[in-house]
Protein backbone atom coordinates (compact mmCIF):
# COMPACT_ATOMS: atom_id res chain seq x y z
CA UNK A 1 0.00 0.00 0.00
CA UNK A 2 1.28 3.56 -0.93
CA UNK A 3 1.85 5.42 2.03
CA UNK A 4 -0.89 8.68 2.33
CA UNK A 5 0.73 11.42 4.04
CA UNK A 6 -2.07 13.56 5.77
CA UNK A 7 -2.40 17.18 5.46
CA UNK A 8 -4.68 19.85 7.73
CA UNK A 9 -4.69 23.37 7.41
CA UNK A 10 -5.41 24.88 10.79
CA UNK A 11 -8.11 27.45 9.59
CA UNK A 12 -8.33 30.41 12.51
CA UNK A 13 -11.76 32.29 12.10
CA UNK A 14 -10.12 35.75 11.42
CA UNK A 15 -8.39 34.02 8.09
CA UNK A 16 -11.94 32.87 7.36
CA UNK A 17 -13.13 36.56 7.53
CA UNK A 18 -10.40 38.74 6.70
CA UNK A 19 -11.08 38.91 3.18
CA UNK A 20 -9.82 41.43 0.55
CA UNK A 21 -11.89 44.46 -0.50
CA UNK A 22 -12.05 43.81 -4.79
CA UNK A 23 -11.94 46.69 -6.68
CA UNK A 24 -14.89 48.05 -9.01
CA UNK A 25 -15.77 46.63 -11.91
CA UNK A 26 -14.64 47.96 -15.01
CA UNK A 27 -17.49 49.34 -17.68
CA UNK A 28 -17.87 45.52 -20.22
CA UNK A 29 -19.76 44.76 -23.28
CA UNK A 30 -23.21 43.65 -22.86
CA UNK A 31 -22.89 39.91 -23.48
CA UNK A 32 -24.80 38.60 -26.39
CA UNK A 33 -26.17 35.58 -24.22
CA UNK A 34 -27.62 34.79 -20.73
CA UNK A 35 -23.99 34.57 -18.34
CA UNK A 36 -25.96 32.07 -16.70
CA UNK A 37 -26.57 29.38 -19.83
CA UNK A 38 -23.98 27.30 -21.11
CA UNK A 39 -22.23 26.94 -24.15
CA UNK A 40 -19.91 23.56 -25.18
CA UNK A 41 -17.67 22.07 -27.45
CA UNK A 42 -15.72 19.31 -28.81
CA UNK A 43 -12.08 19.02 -27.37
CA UNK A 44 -9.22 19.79 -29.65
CA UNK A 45 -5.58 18.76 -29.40
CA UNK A 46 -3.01 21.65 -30.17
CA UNK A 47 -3.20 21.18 -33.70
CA UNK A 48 -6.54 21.99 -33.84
CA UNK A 49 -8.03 18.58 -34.80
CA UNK A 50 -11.04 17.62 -33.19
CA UNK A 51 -10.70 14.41 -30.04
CA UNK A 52 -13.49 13.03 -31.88
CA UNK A 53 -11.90 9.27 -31.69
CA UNK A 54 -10.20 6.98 -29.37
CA UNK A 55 -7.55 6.88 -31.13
CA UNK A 56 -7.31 10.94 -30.94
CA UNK A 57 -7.60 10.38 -27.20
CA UNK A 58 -4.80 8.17 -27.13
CA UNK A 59 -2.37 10.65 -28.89
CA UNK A 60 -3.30 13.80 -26.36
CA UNK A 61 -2.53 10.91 -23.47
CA UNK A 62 0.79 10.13 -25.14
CA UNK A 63 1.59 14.07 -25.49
CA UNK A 64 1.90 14.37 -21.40
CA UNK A 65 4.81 13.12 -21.00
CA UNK A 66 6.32 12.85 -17.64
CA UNK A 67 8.29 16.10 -18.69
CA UNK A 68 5.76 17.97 -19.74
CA UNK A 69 3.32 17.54 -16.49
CA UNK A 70 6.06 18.17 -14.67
CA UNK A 71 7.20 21.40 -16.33
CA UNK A 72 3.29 22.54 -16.70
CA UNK A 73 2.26 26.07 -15.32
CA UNK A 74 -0.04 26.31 -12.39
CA UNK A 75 -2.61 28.55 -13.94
CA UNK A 76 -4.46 31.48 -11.91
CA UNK A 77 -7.86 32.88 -13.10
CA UNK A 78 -5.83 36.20 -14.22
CA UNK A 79 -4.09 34.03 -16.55
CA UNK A 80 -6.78 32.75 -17.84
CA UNK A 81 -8.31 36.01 -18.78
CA UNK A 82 -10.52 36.85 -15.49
CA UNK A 83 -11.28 40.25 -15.15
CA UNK A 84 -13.92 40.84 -12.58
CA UNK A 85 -17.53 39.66 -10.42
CA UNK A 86 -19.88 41.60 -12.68
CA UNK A 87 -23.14 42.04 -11.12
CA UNK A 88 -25.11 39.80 -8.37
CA UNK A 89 -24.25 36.40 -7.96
CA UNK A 90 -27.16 33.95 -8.48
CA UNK A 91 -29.27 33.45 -5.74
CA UNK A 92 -31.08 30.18 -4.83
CA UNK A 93 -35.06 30.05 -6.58
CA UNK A 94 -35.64 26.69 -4.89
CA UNK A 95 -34.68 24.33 -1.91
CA UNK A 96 -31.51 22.97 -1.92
CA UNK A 97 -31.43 19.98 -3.98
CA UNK A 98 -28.38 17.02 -4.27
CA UNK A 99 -27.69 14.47 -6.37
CA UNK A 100 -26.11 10.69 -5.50
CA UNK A 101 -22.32 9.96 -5.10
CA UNK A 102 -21.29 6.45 -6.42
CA UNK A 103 -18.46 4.55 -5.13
CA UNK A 104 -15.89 2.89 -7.67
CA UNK A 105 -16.39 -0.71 -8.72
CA UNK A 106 -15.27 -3.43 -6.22
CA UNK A 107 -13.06 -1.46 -4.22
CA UNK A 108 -13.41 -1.02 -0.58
CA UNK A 109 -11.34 1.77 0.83
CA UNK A 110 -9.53 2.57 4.71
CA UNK A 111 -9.60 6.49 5.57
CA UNK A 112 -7.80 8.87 3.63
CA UNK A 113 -6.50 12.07 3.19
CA UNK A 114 -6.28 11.97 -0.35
CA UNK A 115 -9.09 10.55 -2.25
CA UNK A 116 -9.06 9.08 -6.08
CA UNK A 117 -12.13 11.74 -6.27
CA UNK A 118 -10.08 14.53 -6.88
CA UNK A 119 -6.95 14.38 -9.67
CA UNK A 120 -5.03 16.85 -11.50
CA UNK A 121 -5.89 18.41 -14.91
CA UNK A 122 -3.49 19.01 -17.72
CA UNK A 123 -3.90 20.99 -20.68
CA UNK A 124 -2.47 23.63 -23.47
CA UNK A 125 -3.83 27.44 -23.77
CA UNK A 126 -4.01 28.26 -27.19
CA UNK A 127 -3.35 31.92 -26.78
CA UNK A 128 0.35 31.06 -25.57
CA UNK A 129 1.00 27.71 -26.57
CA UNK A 130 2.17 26.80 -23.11
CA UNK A 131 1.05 23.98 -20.91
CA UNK A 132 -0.66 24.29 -17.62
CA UNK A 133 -2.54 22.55 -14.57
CA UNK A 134 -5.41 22.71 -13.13
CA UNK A 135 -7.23 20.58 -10.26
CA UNK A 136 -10.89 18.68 -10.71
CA UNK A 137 -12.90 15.73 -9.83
CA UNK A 138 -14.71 13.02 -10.93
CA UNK A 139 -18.98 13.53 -10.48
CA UNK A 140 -21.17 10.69 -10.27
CA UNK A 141 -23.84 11.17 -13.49
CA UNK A 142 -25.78 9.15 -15.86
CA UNK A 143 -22.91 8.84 -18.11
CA UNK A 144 -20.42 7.98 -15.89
CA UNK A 145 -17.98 9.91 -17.88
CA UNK A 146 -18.05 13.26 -16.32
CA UNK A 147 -15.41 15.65 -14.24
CA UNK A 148 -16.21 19.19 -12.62
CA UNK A 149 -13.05 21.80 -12.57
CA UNK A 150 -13.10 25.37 -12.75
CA UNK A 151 -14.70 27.42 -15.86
CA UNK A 152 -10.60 29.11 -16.76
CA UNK A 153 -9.31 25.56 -16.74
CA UNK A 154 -11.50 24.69 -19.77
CA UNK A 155 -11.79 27.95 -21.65
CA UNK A 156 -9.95 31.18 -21.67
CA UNK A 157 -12.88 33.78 -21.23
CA UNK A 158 -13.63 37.12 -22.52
CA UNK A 159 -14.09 35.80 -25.72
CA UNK A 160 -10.76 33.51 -25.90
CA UNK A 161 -10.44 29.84 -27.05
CA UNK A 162 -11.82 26.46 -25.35
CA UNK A 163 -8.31 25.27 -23.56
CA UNK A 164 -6.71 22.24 -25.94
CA UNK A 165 -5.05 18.88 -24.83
CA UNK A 166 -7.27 18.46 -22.15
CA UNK A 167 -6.67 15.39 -19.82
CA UNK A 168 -7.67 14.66 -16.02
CA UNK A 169 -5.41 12.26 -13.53
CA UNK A 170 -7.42 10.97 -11.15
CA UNK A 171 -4.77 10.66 -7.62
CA UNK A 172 -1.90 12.16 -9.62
CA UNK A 173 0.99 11.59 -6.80
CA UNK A 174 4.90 12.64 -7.86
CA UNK A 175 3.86 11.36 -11.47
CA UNK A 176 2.02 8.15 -10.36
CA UNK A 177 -0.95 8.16 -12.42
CA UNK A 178 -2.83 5.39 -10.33
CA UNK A 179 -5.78 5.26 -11.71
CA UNK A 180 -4.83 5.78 -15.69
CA UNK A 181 -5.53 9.49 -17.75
CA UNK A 182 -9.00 10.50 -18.97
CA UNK A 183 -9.05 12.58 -21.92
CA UNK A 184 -11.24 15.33 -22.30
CA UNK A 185 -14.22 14.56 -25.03
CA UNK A 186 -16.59 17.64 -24.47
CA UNK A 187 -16.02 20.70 -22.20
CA UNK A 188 -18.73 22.67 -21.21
CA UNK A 189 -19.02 26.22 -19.33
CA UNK A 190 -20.55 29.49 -18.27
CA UNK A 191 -21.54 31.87 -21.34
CA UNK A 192 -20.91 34.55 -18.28
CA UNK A 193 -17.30 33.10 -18.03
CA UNK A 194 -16.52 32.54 -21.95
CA UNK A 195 -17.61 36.16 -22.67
CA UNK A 196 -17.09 38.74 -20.12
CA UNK A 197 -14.67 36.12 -17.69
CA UNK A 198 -16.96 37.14 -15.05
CA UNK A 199 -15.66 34.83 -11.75
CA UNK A 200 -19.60 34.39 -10.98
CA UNK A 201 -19.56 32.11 -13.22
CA UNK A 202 -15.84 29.88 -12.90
CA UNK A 203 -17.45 26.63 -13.41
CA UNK A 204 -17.16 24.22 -16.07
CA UNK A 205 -18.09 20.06 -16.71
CA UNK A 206 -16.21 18.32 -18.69
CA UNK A 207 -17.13 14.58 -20.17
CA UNK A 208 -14.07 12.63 -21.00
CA UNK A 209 -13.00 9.50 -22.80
CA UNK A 210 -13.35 6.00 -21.33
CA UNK A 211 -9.87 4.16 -20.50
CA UNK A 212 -10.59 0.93 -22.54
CA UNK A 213 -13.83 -0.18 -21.04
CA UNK A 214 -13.57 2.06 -17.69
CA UNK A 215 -15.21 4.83 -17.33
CA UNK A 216 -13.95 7.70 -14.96
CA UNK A 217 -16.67 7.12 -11.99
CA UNK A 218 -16.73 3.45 -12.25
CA UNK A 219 -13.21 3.53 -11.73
CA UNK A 220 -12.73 6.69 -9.13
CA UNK A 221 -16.02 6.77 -7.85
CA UNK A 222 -17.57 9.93 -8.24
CA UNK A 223 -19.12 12.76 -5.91
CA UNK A 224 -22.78 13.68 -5.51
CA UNK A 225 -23.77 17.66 -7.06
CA UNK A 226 -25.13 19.74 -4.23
CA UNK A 227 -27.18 23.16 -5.39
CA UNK A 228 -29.04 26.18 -3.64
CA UNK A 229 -27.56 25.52 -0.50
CA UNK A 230 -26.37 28.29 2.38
CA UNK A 231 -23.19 29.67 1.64
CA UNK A 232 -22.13 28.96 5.26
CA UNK A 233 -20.94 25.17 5.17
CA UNK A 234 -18.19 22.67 6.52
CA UNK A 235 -16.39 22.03 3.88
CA UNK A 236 -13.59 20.19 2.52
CA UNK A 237 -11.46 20.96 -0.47
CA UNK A 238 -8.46 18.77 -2.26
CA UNK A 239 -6.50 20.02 -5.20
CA UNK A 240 -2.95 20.47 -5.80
CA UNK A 241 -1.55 23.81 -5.22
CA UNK A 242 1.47 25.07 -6.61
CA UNK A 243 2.65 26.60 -3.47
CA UNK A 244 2.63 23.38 -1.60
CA UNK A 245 4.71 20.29 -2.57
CA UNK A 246 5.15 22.04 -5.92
CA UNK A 247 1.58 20.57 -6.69
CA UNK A 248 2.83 17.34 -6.94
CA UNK A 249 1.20 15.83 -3.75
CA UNK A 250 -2.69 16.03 -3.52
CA UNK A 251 -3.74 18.81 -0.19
CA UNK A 252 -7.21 18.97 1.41
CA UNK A 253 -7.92 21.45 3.70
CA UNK A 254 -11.56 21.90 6.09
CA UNK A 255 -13.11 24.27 7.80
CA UNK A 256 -16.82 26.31 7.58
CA UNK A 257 -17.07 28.69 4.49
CA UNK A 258 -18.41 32.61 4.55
CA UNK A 259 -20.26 34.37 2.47
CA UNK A 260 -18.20 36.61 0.37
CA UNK A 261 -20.12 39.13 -1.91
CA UNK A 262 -22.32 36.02 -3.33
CA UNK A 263 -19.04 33.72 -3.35
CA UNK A 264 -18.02 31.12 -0.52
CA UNK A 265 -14.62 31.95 1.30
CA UNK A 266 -12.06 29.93 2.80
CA UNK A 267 -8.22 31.15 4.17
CA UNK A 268 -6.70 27.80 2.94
CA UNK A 269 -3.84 29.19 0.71
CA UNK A 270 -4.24 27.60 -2.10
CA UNK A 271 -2.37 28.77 -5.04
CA UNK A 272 -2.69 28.25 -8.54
CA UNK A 273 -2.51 25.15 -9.84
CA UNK A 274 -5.45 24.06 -7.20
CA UNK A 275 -8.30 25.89 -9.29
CA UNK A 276 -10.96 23.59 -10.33
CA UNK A 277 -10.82 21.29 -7.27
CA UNK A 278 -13.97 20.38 -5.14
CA UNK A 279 -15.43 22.12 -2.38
CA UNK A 280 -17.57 18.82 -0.67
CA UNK A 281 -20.22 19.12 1.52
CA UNK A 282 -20.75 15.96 3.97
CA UNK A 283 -17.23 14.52 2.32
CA UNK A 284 -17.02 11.00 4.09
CA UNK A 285 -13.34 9.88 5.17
CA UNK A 286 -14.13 6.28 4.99
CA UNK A 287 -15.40 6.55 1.18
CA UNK A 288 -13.46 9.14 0.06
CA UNK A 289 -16.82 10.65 -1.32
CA UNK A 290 -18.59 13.97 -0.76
CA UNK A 291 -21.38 16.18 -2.21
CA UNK A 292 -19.79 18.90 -4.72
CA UNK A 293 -21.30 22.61 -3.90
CA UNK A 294 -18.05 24.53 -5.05
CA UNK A 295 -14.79 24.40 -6.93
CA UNK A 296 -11.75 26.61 -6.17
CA UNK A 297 -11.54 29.88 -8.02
CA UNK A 298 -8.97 32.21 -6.46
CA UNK A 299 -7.04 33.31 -3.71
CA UNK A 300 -6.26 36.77 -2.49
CA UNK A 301 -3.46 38.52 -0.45
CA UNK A 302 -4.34 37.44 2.86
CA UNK A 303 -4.91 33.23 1.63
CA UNK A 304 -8.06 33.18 1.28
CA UNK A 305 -10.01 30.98 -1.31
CA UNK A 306 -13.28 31.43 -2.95
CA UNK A 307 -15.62 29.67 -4.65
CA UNK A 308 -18.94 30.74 -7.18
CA UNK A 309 -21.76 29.90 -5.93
CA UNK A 310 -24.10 26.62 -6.80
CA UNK A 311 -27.23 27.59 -7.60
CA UNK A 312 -30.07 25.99 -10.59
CA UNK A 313 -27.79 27.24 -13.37
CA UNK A 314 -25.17 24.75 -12.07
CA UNK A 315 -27.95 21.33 -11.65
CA UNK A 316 -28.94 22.95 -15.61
CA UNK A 317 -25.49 22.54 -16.44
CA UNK A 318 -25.19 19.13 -14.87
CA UNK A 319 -28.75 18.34 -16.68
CA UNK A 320 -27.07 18.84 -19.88
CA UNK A 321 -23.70 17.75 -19.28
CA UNK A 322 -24.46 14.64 -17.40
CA UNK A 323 -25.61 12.37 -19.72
CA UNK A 324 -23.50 13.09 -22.64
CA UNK A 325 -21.25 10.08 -23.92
């Protein structure tokens, strides 16, 4: 057995709530649809062909190389083209509302700190040409086939490109890719992030290729999708941040959220390189499974982490995401 090396962030209340002022919003272009709906597309590879076989999956798993995950960029929403909150984040129109986890087939798991949930996400901004990483997780759906990550580690926003070479590593650990690489077949996000890169809106679903005859949740397991909920909640996020282990090791961090103009807070220091990873609600130690109600967005100055908010337009996007093979 690989040994799991735990990791808690002690989380004192005044990080919690010592969070930075933003500045105003700068005057934007009306957006020409609904920041709330969703557009999607078929993943590319850097060449611009279209990952529309398995054999075109195979080649963007063969392009990370050990090298090139290693020498990828943690990304930060600025470098992905965020510019500003614009507006009032949604507010809930219903009750809260959660979907089902679903453990991975015939595995029984002892308690972790890591969890096979929760992986690292590689992929190539076509603005720059460079490679960078991102954090997600797997999320249990009718497909079976589906990861949540954060909307700039899919698409570069205000009107840039969907991100190219897309692939997720489930339990990435010092290169170990335990549980295989899943390549990205569709990404879908936020209109409100593609357009204006309004943060409201950093959310994105991605389905991805099967590994032979595996699919990502069968294998993993998958977390539940929790929407309309208070933004006051214990909480527990993994992801790999850049500032800790060089974002090779997998970090969680835990603690109770605040309400931050519309967006959940947390002072967990997580740099880039973390965005995209889940925020779980009712996470369960002994299954390594939670319910998703966030993914990590940014930091500020003082180390604290937000989230946007899960409201309906999230469960629509999981609607039309989540059975997509």
């Amino acid at each position: 057995m690989r040994l799991i090396r735990p990791v808690l962030l002690s989380l004192p209340v005044a990080a919690v709530v010592a969070l930075a002022t933003i500045g105003p919003a700068s005057a934007q272009p009306e957006a020409t649809q609904d920041a709330g709906s969703t557009s999607v597309s078929t993943a590319r590879a850097d060449d611009g062909a279209r990952i529309g076989t398995l054999r075109a999956a195979e080649d963007v798993e063969e392009y990370w190389t050990p090298e090139r995950m290693r020498n990828a960029i943690p990304l930060t929403p600025e470098d992905a083209g965020a510019k500003r909150s614009s507006g009032t984040a949604e507010q809930p129109s219903g009750p809260p509302g959660s979907t089902p986890a679903a453990p991975p087939s015939g595995e029984v798991r002892t308690k972790i700190t890591e969890t096979s949930v929760a992986g690292k996400v590689f992929f190539t901004k076509p603005s720059d040409g460079k490679d960078y990483v991102c954090s997600a997780s797997a999320l249990n759906s009718d497909s079976k086939q589906m990861a949540i990550t954060a909307g700039h580690c899919v698409h570069e926003g205000n009107g840039g490109d969907w991100m190219e070479n897309w692939a997720y590593v489930p339990q990435f650990r010092n290169g170990d890719k335990p549980y295989g690489t899943f390549v990205a077949k569709e990404l879908r996000a936020f209109n409100g992030w593609i357009n204006d890169g309004d943060l409201n809106w950093d959310v994105a679903m991605v389905t991805t290729w099967p590994q032979g005859s595996d699919k990502l949740v069968n294998r993993t397991g998958g977390n539940g999708l929790s929407w309309n909920y208070s933004r006051e909640q214990d909480i527990t996020i993994n992801g790999y941040p850049g500032n800790k282990d060089n974002g090779q090791v997998q970090w969680y961090c835990e603690g109770r959220t605040a309400d931050s103009g519309g967006k959940l807070a947390l002072g967990c220091d997580f740099g880039g390189g973390s965005s995209g990873g889940p925020w779980m609600r009712e996470f369960d130690q002994s299954s390594g499974l939670g319910q998703t109600n966030g993914v990590m967005s940014t930091i500020d100055s003082a180390g604290v982490n937000r989230s946007s908010y899960f409201g309906d337009s999230v469960k629509q996007m999981f609607d039309d995401q989540g059975s997509a093979t």
